[in-house]
C-alpha atoms as a PDB file:
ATOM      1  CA  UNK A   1      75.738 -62.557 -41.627  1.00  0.00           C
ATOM      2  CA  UNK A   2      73.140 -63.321 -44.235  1.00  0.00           C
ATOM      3  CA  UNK A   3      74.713 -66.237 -46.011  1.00  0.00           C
ATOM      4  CA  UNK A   4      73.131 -68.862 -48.255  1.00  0.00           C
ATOM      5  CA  UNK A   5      73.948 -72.842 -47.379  1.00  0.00           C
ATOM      6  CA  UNK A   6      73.071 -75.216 -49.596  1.00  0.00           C
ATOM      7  CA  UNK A   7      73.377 -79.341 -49.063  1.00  0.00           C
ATOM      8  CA  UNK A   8      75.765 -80.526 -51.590  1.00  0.00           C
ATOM      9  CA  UNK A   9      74.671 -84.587 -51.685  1.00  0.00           C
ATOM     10  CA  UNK A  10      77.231 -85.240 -54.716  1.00  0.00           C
ATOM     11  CA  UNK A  11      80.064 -84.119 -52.303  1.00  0.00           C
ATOM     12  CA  UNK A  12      78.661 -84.761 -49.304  1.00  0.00           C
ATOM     13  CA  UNK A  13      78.534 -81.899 -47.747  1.00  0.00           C
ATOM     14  CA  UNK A  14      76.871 -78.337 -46.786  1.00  0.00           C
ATOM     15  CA  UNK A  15      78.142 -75.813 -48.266  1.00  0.00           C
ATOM     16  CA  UNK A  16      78.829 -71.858 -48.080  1.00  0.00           C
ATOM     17  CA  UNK A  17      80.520 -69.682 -50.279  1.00  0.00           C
ATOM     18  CA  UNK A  18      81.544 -66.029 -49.181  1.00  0.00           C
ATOM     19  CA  UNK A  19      83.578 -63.559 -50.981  1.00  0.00           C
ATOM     20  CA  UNK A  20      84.900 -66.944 -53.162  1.00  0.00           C
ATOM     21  CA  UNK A  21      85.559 -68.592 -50.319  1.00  0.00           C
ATOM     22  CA  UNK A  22      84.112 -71.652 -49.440  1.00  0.00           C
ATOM     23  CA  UNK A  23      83.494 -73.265 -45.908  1.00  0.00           C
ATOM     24  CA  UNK A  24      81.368 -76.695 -45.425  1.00  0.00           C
ATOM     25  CA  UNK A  25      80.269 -79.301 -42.856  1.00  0.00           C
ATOM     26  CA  UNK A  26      81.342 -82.998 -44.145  1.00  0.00           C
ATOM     27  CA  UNK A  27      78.941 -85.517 -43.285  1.00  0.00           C
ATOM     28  CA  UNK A  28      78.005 -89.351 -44.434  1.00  0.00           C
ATOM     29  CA  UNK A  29      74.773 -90.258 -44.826  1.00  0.00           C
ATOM     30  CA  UNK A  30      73.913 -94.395 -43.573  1.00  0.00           C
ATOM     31  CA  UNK A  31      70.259 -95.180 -43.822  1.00  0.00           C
ATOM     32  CA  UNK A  32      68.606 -92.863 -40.742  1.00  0.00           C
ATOM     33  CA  UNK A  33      71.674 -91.784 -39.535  1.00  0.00           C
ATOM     34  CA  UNK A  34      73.758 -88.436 -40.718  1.00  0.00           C
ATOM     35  CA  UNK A  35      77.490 -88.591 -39.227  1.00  0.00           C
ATOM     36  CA  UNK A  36      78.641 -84.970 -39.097  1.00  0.00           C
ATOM     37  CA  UNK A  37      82.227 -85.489 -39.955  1.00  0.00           C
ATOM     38  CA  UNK A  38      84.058 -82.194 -39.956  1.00  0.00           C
ATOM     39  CA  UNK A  39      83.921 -78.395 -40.536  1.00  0.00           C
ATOM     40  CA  UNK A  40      85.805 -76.088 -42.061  1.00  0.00           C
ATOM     41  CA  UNK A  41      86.000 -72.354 -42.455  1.00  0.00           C
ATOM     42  CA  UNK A  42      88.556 -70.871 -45.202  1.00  0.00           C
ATOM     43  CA  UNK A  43      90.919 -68.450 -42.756  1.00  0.00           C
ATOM     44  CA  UNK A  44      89.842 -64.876 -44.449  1.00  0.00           C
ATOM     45  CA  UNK A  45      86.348 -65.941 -43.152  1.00  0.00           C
ATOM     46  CA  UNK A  46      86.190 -66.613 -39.402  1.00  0.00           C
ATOM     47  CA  UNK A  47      84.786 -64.892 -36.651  1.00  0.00           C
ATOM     48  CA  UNK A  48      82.038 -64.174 -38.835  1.00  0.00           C
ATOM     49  CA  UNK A  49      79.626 -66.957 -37.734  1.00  0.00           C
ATOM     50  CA  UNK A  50      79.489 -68.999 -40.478  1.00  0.00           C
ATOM     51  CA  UNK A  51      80.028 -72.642 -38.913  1.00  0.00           C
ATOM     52  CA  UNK A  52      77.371 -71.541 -36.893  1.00  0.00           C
ATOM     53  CA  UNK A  53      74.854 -70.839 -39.803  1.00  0.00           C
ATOM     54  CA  UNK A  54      76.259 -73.597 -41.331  1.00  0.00           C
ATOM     55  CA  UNK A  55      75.701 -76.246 -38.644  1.00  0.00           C
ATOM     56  CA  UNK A  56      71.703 -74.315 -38.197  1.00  0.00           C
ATOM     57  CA  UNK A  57      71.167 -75.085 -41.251  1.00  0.00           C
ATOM     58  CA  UNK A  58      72.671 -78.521 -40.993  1.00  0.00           C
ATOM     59  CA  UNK A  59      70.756 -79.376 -37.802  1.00  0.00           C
ATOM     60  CA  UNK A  60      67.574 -78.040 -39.391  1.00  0.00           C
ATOM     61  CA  UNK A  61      68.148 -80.140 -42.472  1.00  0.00           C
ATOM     62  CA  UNK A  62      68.596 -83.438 -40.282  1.00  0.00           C
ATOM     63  CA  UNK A  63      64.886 -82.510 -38.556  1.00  0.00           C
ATOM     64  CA  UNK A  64      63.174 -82.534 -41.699  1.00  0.00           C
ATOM     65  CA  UNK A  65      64.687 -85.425 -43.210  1.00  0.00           C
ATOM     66  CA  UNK A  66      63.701 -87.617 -39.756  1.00  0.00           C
ATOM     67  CA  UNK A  67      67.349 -88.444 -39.622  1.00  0.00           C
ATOM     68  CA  UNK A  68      69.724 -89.334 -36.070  1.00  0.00           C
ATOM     69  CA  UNK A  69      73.036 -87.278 -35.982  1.00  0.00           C
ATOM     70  CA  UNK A  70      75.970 -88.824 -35.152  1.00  0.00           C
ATOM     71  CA  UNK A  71      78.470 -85.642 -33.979  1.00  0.00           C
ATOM     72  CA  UNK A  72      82.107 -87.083 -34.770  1.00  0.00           C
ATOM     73  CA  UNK A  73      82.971 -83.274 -35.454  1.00  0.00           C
ATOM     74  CA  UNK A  74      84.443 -81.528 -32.381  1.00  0.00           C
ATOM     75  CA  UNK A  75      82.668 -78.176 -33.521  1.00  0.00           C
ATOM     76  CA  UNK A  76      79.388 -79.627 -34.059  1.00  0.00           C
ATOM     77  CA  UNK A  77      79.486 -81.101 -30.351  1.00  0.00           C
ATOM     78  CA  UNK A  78      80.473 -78.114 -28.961  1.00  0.00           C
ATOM     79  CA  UNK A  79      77.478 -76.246 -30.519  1.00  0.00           C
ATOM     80  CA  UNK A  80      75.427 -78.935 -29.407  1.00  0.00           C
ATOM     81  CA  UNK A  81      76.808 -78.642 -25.650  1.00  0.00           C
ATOM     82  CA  UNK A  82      75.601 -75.078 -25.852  1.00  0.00           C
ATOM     83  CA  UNK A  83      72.611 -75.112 -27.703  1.00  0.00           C
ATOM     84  CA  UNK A  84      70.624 -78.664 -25.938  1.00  0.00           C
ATOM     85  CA  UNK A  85      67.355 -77.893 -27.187  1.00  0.00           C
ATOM     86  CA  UNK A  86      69.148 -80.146 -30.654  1.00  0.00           C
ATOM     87  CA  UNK A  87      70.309 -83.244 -28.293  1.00  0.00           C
ATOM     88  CA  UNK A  88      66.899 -84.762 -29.260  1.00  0.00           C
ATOM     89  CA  UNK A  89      68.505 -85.247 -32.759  1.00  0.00           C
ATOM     90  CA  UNK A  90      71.602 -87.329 -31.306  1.00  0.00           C
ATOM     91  CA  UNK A  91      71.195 -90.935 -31.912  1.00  0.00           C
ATOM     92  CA  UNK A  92      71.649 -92.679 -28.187  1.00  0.00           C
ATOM     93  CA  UNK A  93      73.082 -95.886 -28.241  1.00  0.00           C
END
């Protein structure tokens, strides 16, 4: 699916919108740290790979800014469980 996500900082959150429909990532930014709160895709869009794109681009987004990610969002752990090559972006306690 070629989608575009952008960071919205005023709402705290990326964002995607498809077909008027809009899915994001919630995070919370602390100084270093982004917490990755929640995701959310509207119903008429799963199975279409869009929290996937969306949390790419997230994860890609964290990189650049030299931030830590805190994964409090169950679908953003699971993609990390599968994909490991991002643990290096997890803060460690």
């Amino acid at each position: 699916m070629d989608v575009e996500v952008k960071d919205n900082p005023a709402r705290h959150r990326f964002e995607a919108t498809v077909e008027g429909k809009t899915a994001f990532i919630d995070y919370k930014l602390e100084p270093g740290v982004m917490k990755v709160l929640h995701t959310e895709v509207p119903k008429e869009l799963e199975g279409r790979g869009l929290a996937r794109t969306m949390t790419q681009f997230a994860l890609k987004h964290i990189e650049e800014q030299n931030l830590q990610l805190v994964p409090l969002c169950p679908y953003m752990r699971s993609f990390l469980k599968k994909n490991p090559e991002y643990q290096r972006l997890v803060k460690q306690n």
